[in-house]
C-alpha atoms as a PDB file:
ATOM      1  CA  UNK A   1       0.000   0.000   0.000  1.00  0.00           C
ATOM      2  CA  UNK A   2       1.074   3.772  -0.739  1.00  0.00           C
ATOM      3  CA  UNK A   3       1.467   6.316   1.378  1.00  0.00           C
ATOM      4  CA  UNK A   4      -0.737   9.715   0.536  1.00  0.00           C
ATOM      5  CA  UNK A   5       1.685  11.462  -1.042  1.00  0.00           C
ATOM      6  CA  UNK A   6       4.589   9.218  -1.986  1.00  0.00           C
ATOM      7  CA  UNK A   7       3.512  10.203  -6.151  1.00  0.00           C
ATOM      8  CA  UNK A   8       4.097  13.840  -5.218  1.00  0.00           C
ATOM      9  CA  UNK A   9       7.757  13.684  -5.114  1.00  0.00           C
ATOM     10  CA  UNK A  10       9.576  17.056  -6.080  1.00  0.00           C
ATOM     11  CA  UNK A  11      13.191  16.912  -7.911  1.00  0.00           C
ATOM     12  CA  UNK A  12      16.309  17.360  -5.378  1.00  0.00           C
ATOM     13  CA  UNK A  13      17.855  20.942  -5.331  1.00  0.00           C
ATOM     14  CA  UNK A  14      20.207  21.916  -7.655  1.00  0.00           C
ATOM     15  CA  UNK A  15      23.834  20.478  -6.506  1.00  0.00           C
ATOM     16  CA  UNK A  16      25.214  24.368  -7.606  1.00  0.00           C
ATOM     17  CA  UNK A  17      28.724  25.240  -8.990  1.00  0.00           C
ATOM     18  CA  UNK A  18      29.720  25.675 -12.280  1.00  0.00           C
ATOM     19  CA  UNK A  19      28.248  23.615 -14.957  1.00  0.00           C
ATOM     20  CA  UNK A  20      27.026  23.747 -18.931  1.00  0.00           C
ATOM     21  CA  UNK A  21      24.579  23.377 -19.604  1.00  0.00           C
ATOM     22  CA  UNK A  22      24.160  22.930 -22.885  1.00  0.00           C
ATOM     23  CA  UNK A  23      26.509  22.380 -26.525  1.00  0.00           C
ATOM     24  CA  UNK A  24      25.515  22.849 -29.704  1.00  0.00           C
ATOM     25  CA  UNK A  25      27.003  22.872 -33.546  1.00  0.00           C
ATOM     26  CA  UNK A  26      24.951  22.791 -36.557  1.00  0.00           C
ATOM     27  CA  UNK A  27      26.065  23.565 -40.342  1.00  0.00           C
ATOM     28  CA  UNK A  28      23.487  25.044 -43.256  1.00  0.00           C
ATOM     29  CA  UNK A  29      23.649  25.072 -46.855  1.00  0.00           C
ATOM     30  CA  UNK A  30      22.012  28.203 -48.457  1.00  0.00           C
ATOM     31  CA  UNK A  31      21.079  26.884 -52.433  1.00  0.00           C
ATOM     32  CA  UNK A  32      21.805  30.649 -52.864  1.00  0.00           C
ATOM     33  CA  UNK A  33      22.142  34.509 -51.182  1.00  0.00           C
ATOM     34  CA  UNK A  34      22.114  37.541 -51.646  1.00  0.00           C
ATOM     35  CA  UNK A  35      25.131  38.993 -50.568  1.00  0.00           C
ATOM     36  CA  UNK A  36      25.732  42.280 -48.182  1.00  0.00           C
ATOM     37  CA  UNK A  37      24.630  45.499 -50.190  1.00  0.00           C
ATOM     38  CA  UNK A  38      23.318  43.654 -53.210  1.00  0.00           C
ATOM     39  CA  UNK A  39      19.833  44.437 -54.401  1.00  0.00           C
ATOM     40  CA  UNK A  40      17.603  42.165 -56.383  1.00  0.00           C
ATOM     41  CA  UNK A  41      17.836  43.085 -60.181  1.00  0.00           C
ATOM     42  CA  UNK A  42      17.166  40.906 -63.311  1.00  0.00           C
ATOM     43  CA  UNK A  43      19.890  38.316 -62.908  1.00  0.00           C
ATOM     44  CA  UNK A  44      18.686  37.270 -59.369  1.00  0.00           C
ATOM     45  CA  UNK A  45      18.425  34.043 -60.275  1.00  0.00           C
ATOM     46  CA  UNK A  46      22.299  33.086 -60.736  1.00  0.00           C
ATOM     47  CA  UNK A  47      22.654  34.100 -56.825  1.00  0.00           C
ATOM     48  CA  UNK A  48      25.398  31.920 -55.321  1.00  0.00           C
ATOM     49  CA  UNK A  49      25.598  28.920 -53.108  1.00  0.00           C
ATOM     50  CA  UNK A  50      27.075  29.423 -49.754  1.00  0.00           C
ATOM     51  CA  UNK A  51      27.568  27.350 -46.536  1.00  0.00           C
ATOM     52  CA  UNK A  52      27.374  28.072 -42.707  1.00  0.00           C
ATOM     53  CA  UNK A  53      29.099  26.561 -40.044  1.00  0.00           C
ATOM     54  CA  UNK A  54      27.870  27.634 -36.306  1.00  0.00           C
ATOM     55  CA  UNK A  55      28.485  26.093 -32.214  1.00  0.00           C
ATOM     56  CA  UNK A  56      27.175  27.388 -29.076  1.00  0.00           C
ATOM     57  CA  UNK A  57      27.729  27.063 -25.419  1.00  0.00           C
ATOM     58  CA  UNK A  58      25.692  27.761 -22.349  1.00  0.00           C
ATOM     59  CA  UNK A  59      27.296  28.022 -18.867  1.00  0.00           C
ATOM     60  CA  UNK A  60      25.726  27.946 -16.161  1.00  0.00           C
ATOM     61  CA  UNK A  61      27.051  29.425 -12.003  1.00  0.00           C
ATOM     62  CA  UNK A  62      24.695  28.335  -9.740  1.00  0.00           C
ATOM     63  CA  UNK A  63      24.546  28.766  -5.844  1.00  0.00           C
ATOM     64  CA  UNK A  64      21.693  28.031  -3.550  1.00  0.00           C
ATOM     65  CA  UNK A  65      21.656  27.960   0.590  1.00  0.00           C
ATOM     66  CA  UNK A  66      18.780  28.364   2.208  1.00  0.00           C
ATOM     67  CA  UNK A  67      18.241  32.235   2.372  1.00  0.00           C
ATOM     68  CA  UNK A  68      20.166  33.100  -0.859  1.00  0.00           C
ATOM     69  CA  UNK A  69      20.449  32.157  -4.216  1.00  0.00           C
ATOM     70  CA  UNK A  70      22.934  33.207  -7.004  1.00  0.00           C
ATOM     71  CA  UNK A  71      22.848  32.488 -10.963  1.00  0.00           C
ATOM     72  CA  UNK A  72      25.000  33.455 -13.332  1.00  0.00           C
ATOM     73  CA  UNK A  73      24.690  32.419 -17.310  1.00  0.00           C
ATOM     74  CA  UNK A  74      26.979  33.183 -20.229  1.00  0.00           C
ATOM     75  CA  UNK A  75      26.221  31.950 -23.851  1.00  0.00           C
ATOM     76  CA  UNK A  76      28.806  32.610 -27.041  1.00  0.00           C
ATOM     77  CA  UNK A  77      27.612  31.644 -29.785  1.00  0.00           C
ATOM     78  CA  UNK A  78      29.615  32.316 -33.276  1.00  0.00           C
ATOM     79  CA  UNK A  79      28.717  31.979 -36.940  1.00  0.00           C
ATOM     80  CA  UNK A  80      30.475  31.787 -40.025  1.00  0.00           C
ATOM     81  CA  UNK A  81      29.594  31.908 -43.567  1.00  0.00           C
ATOM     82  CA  UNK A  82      32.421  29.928 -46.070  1.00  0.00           C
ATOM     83  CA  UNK A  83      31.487  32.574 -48.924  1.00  0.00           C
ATOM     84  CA  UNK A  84      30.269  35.521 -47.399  1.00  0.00           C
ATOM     85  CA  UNK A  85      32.443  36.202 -44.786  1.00  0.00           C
ATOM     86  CA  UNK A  86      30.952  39.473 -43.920  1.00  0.00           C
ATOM     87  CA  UNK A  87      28.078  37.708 -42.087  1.00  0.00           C
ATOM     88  CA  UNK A  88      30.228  35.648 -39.808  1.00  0.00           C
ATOM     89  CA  UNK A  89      29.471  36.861 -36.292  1.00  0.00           C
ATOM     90  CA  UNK A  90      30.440  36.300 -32.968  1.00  0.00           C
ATOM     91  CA  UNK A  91      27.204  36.586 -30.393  1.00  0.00           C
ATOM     92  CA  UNK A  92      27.162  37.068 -26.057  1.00  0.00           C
ATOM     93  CA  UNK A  93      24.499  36.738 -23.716  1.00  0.00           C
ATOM     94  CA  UNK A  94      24.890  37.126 -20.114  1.00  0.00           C
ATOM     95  CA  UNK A  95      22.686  36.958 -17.127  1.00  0.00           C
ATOM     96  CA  UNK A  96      23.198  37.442 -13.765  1.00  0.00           C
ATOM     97  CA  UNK A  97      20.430  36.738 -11.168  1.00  0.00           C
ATOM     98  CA  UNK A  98      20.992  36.973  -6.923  1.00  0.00           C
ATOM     99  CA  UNK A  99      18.062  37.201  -3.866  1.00  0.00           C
ATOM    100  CA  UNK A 100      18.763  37.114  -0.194  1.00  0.00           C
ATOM    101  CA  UNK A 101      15.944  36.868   2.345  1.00  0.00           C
ATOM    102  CA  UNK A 102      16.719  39.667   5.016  1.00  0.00           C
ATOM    103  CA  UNK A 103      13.744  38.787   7.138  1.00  0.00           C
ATOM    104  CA  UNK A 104      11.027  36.223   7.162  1.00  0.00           C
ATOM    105  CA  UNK A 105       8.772  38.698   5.107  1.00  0.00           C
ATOM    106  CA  UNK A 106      11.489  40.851   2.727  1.00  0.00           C
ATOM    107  CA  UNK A 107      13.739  39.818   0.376  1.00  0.00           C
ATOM    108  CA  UNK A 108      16.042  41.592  -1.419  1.00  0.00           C
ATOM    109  CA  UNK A 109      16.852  40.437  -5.015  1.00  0.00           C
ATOM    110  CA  UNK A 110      18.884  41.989  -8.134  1.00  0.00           C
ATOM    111  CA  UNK A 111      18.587  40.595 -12.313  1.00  0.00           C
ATOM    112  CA  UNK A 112      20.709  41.596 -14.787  1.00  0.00           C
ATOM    113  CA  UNK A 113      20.921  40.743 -18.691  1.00  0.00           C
ATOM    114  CA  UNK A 114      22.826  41.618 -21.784  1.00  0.00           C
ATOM    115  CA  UNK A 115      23.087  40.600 -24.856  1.00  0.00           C
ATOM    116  CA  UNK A 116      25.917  41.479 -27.848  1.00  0.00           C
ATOM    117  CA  UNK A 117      24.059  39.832 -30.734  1.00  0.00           C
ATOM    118  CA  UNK A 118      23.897  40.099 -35.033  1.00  0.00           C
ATOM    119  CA  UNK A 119      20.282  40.577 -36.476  1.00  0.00           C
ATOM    120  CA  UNK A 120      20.148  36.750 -37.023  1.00  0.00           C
ATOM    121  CA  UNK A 121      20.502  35.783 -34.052  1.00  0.00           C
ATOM    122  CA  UNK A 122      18.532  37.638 -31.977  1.00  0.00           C
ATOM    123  CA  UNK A 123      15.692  36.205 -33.896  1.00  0.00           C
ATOM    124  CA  UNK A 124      16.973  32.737 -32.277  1.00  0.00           C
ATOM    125  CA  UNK A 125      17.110  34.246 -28.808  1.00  0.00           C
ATOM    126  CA  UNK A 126      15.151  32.346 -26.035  1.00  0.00           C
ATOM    127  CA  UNK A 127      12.387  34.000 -24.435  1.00  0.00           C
ATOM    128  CA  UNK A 128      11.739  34.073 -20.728  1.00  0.00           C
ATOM    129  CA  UNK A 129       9.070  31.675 -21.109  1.00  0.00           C
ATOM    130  CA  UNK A 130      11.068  29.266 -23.043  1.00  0.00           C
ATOM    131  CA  UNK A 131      13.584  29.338 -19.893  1.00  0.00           C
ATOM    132  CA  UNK A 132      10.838  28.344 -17.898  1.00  0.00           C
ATOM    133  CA  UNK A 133       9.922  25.575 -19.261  1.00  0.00           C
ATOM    134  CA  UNK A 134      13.459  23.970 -19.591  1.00  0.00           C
ATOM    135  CA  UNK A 135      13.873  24.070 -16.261  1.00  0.00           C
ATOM    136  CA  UNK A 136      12.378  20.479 -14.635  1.00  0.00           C
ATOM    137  CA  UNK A 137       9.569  21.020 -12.337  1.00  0.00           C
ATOM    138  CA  UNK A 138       6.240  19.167 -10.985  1.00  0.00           C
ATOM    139  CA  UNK A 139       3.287  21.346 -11.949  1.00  0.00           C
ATOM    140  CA  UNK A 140       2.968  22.034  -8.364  1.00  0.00           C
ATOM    141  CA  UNK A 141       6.182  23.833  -8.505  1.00  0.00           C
ATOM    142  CA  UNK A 142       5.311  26.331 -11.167  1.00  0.00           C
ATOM    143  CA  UNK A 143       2.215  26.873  -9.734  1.00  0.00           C
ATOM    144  CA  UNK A 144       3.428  27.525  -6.116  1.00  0.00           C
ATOM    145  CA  UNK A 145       6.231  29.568  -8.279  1.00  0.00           C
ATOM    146  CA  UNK A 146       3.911  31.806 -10.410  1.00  0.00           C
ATOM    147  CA  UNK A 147       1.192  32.143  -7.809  1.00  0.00           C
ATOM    148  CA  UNK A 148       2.625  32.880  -4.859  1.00  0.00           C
ATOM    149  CA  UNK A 149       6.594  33.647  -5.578  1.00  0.00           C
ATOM    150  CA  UNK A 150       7.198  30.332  -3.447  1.00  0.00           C
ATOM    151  CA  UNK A 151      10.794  28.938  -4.746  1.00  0.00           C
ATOM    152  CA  UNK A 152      11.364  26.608  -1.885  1.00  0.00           C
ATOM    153  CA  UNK A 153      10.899  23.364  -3.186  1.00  0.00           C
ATOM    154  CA  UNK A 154      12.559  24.462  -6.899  1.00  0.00           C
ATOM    155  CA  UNK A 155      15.270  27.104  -6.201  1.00  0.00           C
ATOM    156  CA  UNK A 156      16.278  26.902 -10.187  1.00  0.00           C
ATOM    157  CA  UNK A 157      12.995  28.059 -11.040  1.00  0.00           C
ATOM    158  CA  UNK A 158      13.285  30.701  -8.756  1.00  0.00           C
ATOM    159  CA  UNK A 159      16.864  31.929 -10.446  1.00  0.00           C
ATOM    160  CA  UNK A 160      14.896  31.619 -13.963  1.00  0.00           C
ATOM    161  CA  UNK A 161      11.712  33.365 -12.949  1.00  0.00           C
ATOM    162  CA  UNK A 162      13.274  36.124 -11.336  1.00  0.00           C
ATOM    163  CA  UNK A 163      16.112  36.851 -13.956  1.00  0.00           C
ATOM    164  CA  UNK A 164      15.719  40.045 -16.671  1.00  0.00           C
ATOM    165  CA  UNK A 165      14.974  38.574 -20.194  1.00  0.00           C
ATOM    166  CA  UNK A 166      17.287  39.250 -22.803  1.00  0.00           C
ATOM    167  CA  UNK A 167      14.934  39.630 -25.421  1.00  0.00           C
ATOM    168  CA  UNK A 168      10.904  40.086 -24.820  1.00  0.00           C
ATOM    169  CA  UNK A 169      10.228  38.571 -28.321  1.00  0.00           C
ATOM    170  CA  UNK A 170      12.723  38.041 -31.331  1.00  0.00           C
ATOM    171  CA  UNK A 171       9.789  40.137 -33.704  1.00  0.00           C
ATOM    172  CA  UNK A 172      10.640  42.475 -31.703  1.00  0.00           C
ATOM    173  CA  UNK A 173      14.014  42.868 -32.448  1.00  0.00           C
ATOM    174  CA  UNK A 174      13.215  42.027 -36.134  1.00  0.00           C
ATOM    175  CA  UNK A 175      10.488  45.364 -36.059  1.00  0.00           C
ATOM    176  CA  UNK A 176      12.783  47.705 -34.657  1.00  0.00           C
END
């Protein structure tokens, strides 16, 4: 027989330290461009062939004790174009998030983001809500997380909830 709540398990804490959290490499073949300054005319059909090779890297600084948490993330990312070298770019994102509860009813926290990043790939950039859900959480986590700014039980959330976004929407960068 099962206990009441022995399905209700919630993930361990976060172990902390230095960690990445993610790698990534990818390679695109473009049947044909148009290359930097060039404007469509009547031979836009000969445009040439070009290839691009990319890699990216997330790392992740985590620390969480009981009345303070600290995150720190910083993502290159770089981009390069075998023809059109002019495109090849070389991205940064960086995020720093830190809280401390002071007293049992006031906590102090601070968020900070930045981003160095070409046209194309700020249309790639993760959105805050995207962050949310690849952290790993029980639904009662997000909810206890979005409803009542509990992060007890899921101090990661916490870190992700509470940290600026780098980019509200990548049409937004694309509009302005």
């Amino acid at each position: 027989m099962l206990a009441p709540n022995a399905s209700a398990q919630t993930p361990a804490a976060p172990a902390g330290g230095l960690e990445i959290g993610s790698i990534s490499a990818y390679a695109a073949y473009y049947s044909s461009y148009l290359p930097n300054g060039a404007s469509v005319g009547a031979n836009s059909t000969n445009l040439p062939a070009d290839l691009a090779v990319g890699a990216s890297i997330v790392l992740d600084w985590t620390k969480f004790t009981e009345r303070s948490s600290f995150s720190l993330t910083y993502s290159p990312s770089y981009t390069g174009y075998v023809r059109n070298s002019s495109l090849n770019a070389l991205d940064h994102a960086l995020s720093l998030t830190t809280s401390r509860k002071i007293a049992p009813q006031w906590n102090f926290g601070f968020a900070a983001a930045g981003s160095l990043s070409s046209v194309q790939q700020s249309l790639f950039t993760p959105t805050s809500l995207s962050n949310v859900a690849s952290v790993s959480s029980t639904f009662s986590d997000l909810s206890a997380a979005l409803l009542s700014a509990n992060f007890a039980s899921n101090p990661q959330l916490g870190a992700v909830l509470n940290s600026s976004p780098l980019a509200p929407s990548p049409l937004s960068n694309l509009l302005y």
